[in-house]
N, C-alpha and C. Protein backbone atom coordinates (compact mmCIF):
# COMPACT_ATOMS: atom_id res chain seq x y z
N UNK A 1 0.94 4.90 14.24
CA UNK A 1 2.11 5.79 14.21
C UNK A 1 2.36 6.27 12.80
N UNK A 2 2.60 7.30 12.63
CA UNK A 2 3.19 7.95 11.29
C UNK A 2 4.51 7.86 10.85
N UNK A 3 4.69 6.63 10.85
CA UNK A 3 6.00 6.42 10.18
C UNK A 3 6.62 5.82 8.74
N UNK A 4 8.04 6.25 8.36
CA UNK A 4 7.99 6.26 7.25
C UNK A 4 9.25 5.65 6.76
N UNK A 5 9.75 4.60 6.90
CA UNK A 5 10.87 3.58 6.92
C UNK A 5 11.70 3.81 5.57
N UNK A 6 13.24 3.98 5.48
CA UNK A 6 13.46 3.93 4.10
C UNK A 6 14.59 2.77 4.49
N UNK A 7 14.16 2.02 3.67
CA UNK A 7 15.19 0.70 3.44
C UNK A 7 15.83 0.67 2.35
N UNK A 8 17.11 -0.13 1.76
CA UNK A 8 17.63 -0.24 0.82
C UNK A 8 17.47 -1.62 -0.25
N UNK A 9 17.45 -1.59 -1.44
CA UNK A 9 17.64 -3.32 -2.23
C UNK A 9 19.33 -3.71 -0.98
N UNK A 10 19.96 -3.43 -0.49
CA UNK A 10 21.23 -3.58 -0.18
C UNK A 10 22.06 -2.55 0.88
N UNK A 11 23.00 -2.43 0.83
CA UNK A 11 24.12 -2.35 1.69
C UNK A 11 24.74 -1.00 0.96
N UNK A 12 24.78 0.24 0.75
CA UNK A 12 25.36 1.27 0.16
C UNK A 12 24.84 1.47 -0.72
N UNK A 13 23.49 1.63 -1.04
CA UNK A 13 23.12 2.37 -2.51
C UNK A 13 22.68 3.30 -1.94
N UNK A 14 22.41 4.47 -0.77
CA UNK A 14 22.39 5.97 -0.64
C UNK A 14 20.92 5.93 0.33
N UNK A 15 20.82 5.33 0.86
CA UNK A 15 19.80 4.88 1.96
C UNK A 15 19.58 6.27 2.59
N UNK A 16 20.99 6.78 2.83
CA UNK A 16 21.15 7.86 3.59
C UNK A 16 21.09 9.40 2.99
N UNK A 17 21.43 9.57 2.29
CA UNK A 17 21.16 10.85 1.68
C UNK A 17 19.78 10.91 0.56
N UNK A 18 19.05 9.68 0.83
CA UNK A 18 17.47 9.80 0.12
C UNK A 18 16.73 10.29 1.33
N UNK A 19 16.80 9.63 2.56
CA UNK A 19 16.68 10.26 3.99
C UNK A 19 16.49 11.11 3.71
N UNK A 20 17.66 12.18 3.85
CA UNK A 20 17.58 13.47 4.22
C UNK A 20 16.92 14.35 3.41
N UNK A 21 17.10 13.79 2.13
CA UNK A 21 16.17 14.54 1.16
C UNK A 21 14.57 14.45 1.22
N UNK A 22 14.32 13.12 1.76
CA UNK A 22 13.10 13.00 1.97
C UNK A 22 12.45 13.80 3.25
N UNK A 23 13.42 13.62 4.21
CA UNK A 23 13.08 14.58 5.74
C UNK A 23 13.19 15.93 4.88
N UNK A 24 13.57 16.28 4.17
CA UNK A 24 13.84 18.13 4.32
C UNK A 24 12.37 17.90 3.24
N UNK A 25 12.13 17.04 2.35
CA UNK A 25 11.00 17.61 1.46
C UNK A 25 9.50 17.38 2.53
N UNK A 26 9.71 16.54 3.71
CA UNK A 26 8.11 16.68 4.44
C UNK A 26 8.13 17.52 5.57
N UNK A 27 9.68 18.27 5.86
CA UNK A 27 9.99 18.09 6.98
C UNK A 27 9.86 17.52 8.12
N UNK A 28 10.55 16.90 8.34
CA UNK A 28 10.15 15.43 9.30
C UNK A 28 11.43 15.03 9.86
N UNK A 29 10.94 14.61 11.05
CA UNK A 29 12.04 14.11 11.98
C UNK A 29 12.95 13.11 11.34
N UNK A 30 13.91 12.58 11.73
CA UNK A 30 15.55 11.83 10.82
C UNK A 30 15.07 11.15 12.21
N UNK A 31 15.60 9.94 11.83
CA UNK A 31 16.13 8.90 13.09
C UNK A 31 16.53 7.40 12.24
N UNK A 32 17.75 7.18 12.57
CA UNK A 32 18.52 6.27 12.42
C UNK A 32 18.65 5.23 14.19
N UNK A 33 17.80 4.47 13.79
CA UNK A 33 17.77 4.11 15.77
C UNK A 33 18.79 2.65 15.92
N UNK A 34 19.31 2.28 14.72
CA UNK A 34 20.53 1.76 15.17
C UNK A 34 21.65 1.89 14.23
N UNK A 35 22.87 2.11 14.42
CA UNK A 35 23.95 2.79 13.90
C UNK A 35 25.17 1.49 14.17
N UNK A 36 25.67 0.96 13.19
CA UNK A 36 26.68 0.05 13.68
C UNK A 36 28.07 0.24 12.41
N UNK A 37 28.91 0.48 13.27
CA UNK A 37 30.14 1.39 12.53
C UNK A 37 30.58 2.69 13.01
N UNK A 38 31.25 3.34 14.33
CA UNK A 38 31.16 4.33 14.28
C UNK A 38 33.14 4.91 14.16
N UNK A 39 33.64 4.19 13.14
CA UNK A 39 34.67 4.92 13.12
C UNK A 39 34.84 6.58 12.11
N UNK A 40 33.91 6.46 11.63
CA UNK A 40 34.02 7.21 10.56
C UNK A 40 32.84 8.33 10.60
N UNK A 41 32.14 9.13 9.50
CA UNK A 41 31.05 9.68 10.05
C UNK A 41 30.16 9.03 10.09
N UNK A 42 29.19 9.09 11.14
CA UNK A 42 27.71 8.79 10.92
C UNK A 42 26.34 8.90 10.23
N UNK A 43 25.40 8.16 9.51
CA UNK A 43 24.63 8.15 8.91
C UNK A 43 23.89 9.95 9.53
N UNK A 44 23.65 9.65 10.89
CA UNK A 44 22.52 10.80 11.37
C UNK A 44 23.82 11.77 11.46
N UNK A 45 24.32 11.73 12.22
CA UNK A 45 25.72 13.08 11.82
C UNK A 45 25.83 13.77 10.43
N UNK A 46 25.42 12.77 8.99
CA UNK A 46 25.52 13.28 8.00
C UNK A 46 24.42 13.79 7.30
N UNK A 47 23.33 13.52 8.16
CA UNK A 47 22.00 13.86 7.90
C UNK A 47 21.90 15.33 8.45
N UNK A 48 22.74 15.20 9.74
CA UNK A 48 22.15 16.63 10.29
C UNK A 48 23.13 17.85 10.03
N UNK A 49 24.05 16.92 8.80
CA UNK A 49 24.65 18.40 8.35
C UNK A 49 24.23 18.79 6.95
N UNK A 50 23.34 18.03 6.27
CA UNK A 50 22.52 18.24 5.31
C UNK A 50 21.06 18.68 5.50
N UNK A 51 20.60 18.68 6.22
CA UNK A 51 19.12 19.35 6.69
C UNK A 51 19.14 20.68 7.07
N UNK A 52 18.56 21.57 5.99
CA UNK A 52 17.96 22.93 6.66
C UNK A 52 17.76 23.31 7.91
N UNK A 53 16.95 22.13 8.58
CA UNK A 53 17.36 22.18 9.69
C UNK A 53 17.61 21.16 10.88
N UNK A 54 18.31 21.04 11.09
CA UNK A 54 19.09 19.88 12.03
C UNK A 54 19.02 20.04 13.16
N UNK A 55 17.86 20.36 13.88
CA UNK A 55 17.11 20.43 14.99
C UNK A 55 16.58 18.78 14.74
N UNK A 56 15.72 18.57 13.78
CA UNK A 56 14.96 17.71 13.51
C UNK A 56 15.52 16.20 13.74
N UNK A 57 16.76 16.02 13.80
CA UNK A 57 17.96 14.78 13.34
C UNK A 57 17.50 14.50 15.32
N UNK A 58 16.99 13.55 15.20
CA UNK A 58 17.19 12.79 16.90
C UNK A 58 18.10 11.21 16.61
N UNK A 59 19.03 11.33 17.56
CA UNK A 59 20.16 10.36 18.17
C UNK A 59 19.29 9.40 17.87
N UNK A 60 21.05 8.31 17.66
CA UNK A 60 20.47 7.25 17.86
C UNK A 60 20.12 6.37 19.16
N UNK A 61 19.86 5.03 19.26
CA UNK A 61 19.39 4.40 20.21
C UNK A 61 20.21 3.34 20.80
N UNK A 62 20.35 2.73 19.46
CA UNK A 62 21.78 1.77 19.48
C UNK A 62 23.19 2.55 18.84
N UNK A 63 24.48 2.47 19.56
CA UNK A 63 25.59 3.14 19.05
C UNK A 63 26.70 1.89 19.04
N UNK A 64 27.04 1.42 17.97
CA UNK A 64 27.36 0.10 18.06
C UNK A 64 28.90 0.12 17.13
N UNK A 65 29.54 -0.09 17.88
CA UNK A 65 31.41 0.15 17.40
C UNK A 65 31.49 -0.43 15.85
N UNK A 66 31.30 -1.54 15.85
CA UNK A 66 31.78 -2.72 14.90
C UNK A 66 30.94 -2.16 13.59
N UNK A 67 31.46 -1.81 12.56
CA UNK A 67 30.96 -1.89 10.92
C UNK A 67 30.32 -3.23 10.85
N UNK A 68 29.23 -4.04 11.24
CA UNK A 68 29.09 -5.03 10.52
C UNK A 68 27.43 -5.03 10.86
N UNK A 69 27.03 -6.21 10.91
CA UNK A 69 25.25 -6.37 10.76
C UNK A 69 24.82 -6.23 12.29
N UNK A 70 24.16 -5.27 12.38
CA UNK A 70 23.79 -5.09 14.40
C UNK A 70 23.27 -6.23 15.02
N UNK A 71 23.38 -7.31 14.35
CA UNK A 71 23.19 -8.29 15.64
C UNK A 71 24.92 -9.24 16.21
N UNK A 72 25.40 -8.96 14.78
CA UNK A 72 27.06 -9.41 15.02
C UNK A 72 27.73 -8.07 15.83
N UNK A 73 27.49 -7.18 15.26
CA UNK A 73 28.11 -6.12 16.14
C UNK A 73 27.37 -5.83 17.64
N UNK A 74 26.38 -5.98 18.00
CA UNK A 74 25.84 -6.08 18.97
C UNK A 74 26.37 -7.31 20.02
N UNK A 75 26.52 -8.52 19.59
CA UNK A 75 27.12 -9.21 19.73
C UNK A 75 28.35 -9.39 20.79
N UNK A 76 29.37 -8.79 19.87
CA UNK A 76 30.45 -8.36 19.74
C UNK A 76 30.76 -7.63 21.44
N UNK A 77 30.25 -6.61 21.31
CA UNK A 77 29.87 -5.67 22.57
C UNK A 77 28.77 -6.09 23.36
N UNK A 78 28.44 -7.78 23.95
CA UNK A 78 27.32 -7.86 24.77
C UNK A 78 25.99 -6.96 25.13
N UNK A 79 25.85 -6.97 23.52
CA UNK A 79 24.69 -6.14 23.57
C UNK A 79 23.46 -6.91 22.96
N UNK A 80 21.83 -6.61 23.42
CA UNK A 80 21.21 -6.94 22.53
C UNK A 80 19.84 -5.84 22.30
N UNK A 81 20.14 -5.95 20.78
CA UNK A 81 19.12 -5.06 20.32
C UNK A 81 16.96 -5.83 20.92
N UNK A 82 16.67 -4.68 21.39
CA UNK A 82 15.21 -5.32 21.78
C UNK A 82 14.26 -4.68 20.48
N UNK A 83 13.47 -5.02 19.62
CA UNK A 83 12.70 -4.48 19.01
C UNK A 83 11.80 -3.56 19.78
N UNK A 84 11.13 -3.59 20.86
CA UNK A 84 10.14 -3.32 21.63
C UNK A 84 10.54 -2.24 21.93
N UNK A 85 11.83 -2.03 22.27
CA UNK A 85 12.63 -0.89 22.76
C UNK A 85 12.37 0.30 21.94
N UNK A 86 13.04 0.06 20.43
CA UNK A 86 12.98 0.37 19.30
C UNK A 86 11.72 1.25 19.29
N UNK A 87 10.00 0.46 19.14
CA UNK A 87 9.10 0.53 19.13
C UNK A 87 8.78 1.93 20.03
N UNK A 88 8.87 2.04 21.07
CA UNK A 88 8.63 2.24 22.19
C UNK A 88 8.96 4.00 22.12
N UNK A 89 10.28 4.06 21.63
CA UNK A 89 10.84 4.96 20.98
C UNK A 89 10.69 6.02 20.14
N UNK A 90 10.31 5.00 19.33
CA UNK A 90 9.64 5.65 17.82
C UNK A 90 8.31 6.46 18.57
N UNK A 91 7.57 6.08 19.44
CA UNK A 91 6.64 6.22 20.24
C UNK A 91 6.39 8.04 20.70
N UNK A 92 7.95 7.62 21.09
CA UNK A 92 8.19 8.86 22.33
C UNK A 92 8.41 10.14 21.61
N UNK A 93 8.89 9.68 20.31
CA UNK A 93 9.25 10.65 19.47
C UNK A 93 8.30 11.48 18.14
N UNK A 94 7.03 10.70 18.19
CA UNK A 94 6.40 10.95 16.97
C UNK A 94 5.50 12.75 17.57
N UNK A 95 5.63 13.61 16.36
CA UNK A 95 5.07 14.37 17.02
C UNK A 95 3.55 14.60 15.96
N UNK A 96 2.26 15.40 16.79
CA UNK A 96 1.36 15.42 15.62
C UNK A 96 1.58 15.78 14.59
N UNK A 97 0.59 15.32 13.37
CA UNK A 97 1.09 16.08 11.94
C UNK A 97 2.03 15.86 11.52
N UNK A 98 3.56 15.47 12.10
CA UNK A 98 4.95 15.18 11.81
C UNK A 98 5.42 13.58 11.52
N UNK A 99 5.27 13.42 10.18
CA UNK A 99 5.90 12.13 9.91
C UNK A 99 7.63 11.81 10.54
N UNK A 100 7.76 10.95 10.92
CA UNK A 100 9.32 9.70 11.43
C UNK A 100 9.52 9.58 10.67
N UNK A 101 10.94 10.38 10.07
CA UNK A 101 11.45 8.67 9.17
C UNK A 101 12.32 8.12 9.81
N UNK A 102 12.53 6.99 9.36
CA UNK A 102 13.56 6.09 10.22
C UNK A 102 13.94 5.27 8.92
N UNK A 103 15.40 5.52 8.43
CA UNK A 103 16.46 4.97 8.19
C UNK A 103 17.05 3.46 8.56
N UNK A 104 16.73 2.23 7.98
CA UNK A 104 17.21 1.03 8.51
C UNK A 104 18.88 0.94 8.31
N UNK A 105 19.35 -0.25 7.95
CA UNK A 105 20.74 -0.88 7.79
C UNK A 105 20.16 -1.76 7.06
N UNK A 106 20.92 -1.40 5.81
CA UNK A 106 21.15 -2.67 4.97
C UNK A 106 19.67 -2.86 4.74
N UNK A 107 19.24 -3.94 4.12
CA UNK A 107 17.92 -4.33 3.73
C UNK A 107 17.23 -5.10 4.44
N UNK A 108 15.81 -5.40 3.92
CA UNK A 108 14.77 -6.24 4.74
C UNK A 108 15.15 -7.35 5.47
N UNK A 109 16.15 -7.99 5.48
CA UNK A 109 16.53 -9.43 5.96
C UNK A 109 17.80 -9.20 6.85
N UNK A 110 18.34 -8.40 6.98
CA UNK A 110 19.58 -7.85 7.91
C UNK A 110 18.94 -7.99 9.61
N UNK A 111 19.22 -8.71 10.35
CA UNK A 111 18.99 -9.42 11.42
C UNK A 111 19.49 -8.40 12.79
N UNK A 112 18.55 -8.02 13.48
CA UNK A 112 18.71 -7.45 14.33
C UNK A 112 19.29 -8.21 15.51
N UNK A 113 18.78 -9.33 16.10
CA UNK A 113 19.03 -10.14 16.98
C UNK A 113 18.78 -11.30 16.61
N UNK A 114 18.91 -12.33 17.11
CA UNK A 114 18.53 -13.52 16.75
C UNK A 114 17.13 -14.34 16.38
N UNK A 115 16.33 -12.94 16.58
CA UNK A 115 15.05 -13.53 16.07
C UNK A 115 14.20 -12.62 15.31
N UNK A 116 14.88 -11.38 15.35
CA UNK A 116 13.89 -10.27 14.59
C UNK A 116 15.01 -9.35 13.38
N UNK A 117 14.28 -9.71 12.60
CA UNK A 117 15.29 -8.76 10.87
C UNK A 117 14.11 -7.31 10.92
N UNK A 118 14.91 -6.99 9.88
CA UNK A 118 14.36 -5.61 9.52
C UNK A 118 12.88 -5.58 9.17
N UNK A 119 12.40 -6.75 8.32
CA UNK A 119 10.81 -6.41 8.37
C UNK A 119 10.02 -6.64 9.20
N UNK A 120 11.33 -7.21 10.20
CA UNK A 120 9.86 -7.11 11.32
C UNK A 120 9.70 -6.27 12.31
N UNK A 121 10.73 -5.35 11.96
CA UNK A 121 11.06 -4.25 12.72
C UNK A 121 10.01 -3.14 11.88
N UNK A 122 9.76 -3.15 10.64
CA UNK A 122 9.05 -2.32 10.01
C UNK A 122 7.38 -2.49 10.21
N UNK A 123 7.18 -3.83 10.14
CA UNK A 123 5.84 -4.37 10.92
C UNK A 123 5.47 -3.84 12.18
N UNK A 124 6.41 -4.02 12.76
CA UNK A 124 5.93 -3.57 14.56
C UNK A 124 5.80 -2.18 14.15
N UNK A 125 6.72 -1.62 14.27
CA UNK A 125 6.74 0.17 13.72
C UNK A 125 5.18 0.71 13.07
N UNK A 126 4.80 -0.08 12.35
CA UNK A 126 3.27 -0.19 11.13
C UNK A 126 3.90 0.67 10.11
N UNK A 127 4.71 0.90 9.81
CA UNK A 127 5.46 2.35 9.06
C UNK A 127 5.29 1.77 7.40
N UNK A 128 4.85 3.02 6.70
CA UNK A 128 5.08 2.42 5.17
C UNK A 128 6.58 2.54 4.84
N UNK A 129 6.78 1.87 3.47
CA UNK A 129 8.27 1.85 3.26
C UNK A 129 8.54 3.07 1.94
N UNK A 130 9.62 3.22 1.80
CA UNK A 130 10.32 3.66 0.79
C UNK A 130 11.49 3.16 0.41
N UNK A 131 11.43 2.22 -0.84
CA UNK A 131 12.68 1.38 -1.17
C UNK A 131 13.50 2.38 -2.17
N UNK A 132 14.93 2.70 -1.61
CA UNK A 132 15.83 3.17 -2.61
C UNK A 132 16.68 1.79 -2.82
N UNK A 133 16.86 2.42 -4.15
CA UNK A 133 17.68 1.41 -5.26
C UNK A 133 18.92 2.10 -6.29
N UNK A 134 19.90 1.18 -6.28
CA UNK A 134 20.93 1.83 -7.35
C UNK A 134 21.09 0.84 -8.43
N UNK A 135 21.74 1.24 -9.38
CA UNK A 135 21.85 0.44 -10.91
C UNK A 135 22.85 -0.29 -10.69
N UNK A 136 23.16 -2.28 -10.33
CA UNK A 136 24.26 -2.49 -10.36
C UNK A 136 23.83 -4.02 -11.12
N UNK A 137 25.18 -4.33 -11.21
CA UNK A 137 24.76 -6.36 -11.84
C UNK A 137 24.17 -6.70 -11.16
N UNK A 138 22.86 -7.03 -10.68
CA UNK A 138 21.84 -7.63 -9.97
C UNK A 138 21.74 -7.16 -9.44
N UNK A 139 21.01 -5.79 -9.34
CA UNK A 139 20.01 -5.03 -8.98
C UNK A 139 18.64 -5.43 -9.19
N UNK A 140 18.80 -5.95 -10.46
CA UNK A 140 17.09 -5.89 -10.68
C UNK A 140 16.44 -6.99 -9.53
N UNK A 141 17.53 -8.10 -9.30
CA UNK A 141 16.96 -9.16 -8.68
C UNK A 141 16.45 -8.85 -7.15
N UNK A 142 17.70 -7.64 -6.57
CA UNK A 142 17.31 -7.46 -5.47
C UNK A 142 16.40 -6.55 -5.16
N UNK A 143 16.20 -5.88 -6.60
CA UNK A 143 14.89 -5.07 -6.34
C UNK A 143 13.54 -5.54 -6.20
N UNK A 144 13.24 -6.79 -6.66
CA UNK A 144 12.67 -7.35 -7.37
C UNK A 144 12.21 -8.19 -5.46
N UNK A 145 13.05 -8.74 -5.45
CA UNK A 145 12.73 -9.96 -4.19
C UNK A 145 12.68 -8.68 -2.54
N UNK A 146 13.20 -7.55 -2.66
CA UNK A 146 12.95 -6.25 -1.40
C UNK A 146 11.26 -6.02 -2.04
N UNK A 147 10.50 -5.64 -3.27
CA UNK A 147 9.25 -5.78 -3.30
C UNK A 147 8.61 -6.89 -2.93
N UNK A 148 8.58 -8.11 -3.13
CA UNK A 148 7.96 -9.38 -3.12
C UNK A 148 8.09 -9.72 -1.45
N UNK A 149 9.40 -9.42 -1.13
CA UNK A 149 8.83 -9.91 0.32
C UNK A 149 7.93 -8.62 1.27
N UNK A 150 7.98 -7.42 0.66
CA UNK A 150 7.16 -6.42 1.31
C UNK A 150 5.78 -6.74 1.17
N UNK A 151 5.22 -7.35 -0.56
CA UNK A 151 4.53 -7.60 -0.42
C UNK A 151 3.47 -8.72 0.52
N UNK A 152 4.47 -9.50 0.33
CA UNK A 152 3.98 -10.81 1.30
C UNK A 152 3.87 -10.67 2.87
N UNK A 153 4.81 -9.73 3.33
CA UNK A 153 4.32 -9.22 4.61
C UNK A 153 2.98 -8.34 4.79
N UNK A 154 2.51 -7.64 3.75
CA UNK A 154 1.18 -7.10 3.44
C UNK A 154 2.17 -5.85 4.19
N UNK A 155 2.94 -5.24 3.75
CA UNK A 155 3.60 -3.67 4.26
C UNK A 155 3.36 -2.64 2.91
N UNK A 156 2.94 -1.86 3.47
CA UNK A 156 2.08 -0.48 2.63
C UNK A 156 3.60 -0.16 1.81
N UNK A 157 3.48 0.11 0.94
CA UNK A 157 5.10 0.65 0.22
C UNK A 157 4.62 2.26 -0.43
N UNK A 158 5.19 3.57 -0.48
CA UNK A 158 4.94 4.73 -0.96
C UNK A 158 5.35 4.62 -2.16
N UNK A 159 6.95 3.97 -2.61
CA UNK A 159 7.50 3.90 -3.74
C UNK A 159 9.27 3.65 -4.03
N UNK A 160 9.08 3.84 -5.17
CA UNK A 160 10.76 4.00 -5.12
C UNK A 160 11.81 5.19 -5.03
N UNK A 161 13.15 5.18 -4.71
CA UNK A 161 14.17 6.34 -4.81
C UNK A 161 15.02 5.72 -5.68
N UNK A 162 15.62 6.09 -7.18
CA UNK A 162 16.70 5.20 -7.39
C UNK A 162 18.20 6.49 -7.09
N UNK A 163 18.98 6.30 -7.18
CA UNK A 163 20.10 6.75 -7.14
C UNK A 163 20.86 6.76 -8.14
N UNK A 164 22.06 7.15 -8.74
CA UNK A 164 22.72 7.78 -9.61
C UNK A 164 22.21 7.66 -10.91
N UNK A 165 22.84 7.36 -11.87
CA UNK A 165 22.89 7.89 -13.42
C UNK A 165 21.36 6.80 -13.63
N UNK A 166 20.67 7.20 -14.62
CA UNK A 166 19.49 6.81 -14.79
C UNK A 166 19.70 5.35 -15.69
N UNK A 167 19.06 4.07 -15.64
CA UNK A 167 19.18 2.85 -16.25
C UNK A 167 17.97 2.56 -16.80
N UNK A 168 17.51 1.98 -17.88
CA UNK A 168 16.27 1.64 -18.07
C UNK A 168 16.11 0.54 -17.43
N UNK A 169 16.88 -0.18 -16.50
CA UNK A 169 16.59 -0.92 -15.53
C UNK A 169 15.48 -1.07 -14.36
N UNK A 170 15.71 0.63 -14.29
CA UNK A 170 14.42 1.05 -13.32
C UNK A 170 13.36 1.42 -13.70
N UNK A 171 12.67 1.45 -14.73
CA UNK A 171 11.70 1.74 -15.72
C UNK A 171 10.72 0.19 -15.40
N UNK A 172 11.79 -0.71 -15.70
CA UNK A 172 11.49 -2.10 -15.31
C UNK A 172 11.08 -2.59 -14.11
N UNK A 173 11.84 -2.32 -13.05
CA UNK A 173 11.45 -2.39 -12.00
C UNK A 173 10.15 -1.74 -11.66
N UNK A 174 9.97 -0.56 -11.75
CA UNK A 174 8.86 0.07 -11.15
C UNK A 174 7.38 -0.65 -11.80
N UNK A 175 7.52 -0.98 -13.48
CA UNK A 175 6.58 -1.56 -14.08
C UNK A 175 6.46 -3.41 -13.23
N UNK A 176 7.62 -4.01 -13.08
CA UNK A 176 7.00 -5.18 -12.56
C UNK A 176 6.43 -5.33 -11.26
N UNK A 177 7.03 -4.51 -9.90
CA UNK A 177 6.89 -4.42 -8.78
C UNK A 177 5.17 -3.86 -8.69
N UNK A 178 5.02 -2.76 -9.39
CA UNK A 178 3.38 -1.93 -9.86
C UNK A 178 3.89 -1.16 -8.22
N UNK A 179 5.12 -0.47 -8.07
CA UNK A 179 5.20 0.22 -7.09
C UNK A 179 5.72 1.64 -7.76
N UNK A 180 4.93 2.87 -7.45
CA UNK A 180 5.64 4.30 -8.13
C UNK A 180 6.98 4.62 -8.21
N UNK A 181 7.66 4.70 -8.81
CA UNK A 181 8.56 6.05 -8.89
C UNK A 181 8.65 7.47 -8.15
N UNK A 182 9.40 7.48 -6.97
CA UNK A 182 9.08 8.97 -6.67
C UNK A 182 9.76 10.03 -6.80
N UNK A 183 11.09 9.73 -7.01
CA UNK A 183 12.05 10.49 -7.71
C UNK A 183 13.29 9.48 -8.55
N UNK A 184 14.77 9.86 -8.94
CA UNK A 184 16.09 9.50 -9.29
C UNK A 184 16.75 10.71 -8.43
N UNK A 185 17.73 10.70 -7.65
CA UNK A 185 18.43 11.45 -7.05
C UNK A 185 20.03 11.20 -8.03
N UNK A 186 20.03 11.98 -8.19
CA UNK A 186 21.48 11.85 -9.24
C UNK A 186 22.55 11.78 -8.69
N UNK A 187 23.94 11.71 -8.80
CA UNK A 187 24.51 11.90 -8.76
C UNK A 187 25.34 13.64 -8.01
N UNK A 188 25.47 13.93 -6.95
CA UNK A 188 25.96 14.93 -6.32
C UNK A 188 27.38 15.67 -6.63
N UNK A 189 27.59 16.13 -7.69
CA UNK A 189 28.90 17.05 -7.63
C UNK A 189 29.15 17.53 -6.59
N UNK A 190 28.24 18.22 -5.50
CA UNK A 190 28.70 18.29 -4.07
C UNK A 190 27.74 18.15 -3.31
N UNK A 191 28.00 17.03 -2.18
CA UNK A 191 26.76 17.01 -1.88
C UNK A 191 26.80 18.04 -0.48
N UNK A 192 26.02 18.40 -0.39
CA UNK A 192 25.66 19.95 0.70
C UNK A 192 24.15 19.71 1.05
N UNK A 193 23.53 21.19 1.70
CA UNK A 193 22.40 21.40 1.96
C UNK A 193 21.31 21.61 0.54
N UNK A 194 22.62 22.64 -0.14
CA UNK A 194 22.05 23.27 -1.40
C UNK A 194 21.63 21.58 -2.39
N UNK A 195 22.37 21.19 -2.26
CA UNK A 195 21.85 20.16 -3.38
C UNK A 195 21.09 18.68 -2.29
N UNK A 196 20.38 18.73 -1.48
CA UNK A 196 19.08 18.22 -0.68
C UNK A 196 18.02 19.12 -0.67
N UNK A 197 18.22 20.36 -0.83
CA UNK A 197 17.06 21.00 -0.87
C UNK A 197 16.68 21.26 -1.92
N UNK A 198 17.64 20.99 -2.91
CA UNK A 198 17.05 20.92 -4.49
C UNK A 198 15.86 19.72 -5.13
N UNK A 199 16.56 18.71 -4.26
CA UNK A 199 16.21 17.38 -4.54
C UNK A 199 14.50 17.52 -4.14
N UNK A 200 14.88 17.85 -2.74
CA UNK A 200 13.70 17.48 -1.99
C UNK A 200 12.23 18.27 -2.89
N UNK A 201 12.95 19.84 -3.21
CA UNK A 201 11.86 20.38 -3.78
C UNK A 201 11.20 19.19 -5.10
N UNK A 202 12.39 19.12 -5.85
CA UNK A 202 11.92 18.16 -6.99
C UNK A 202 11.00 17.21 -6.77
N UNK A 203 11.18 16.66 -5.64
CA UNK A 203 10.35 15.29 -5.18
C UNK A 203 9.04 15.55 -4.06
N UNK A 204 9.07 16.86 -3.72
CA UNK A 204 7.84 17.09 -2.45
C UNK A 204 6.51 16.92 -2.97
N UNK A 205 6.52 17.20 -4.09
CA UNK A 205 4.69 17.26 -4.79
C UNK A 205 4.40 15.83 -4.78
N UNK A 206 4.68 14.99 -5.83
CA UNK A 206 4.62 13.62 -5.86
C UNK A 206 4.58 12.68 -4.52
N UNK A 207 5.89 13.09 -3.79
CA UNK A 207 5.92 12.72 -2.04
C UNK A 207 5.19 12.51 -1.51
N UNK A 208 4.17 13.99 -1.39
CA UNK A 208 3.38 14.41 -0.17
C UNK A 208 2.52 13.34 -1.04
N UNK A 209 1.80 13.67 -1.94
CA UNK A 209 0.47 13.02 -2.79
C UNK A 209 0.30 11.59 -2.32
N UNK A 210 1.79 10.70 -2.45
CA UNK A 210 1.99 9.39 -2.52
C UNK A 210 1.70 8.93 -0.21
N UNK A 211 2.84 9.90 0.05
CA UNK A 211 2.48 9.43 1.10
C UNK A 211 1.05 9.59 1.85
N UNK A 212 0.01 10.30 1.31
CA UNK A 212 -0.86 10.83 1.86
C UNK A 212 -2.15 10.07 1.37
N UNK A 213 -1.35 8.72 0.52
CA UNK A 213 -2.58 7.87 -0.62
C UNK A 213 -3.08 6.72 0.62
């Protein structure tokens, strides 16, 4: 399958608007296939009002009330997430030539059900990753241990996204991990279409090259 997973070091460093930038620079399908939190807007709702074109944005799979980790919020609402399902999915949806991305929650260890977390959701999938990262007090560590366990799962990685103001933090990271750099997405004075399709251009050359290694 041609898929193309973007996970986070964490919980809010911009998981979601590296997405979209990344879907508009390969053009490629958006899918967020489980969503937990829906009082507010949605990850793919906010994707598909940032994409050129938002045809591409397919629903999610799981729609899960509770803001918290989809196996507690699943939980919650007698629900249980099936990986296979997931799988199955991703399946139905891949089209030729057209890379998936798929958008996780939270990072590699965020627990889907009681027996399957996010990398093993990325395993089944076979999908390479793309780790975005932001500059915070222990960042480096969680950047640091989101590579090491990718590695140890033997999961293909394309590279990094970092997010806002630039740190020589990430200079570091990219040198210890020996994983590329594929862009810094800055900081958004507004974030819109106009400034994802800026991005994306910035980052499509390197992108395509990396994902295509």
């Amino acid at each position: 399958m041609n898929n193309i997973f973007i996970t986070g070091i964490g919980t809010g460093v911009g998981k979601t608007v590296a997405s979209a930038c990344v879907a508009e620079a390969l053009g490629a399908q958006y899918w967020k296939p489980v969503q937990a939190g829906l009082q507010d807007t949605t990850d793919t709702q906010t994707v598909r009002a940032l994409l050129s074109n938002p045809s591409l944005v397919r629903d999610e799979l799981y729609r899960l009330r509770m803001p918290a980790s989809p196996h507690l919020a699943a939980r919650r609402e007698g629900i249980t997430i099936f990986e296979d399902k997931i799988v199955e999915h991703a399946r139905k949806l891949q089209q030729p030539g057209q890379p998936l991305i798929i958008e996780g929650a939270g990072g590699l260890m965020v627990p889907l059900n009681g027996d399957v977390f996010m990398l093993d959701l990325i395993r089944a999938l076979e999908a390479k990753v793309i780790i975005v990262a932001q500059n915070y007090l222990g960042s480096i560590n969680h950047c640091l241990l989101t590579a090491m366990a990718l590695k140890q799962a033997e999961i293909p990685v394309v590279g990094w996204i970092f997010n806002g103001d630039h740190h020589s933090n990430e200079d570091d990271v990219v040198e210890w991990s020996h994983y590329p750099r594929i862009t810094r997405i800055p900081r958004a004075r507004k974030l819109n279409k106009d400034f994802v399709r800026l991005q994306a251009e910035l980052m499509g050359p390197l992108l395509q090259q990396l994902v295509t290694a």
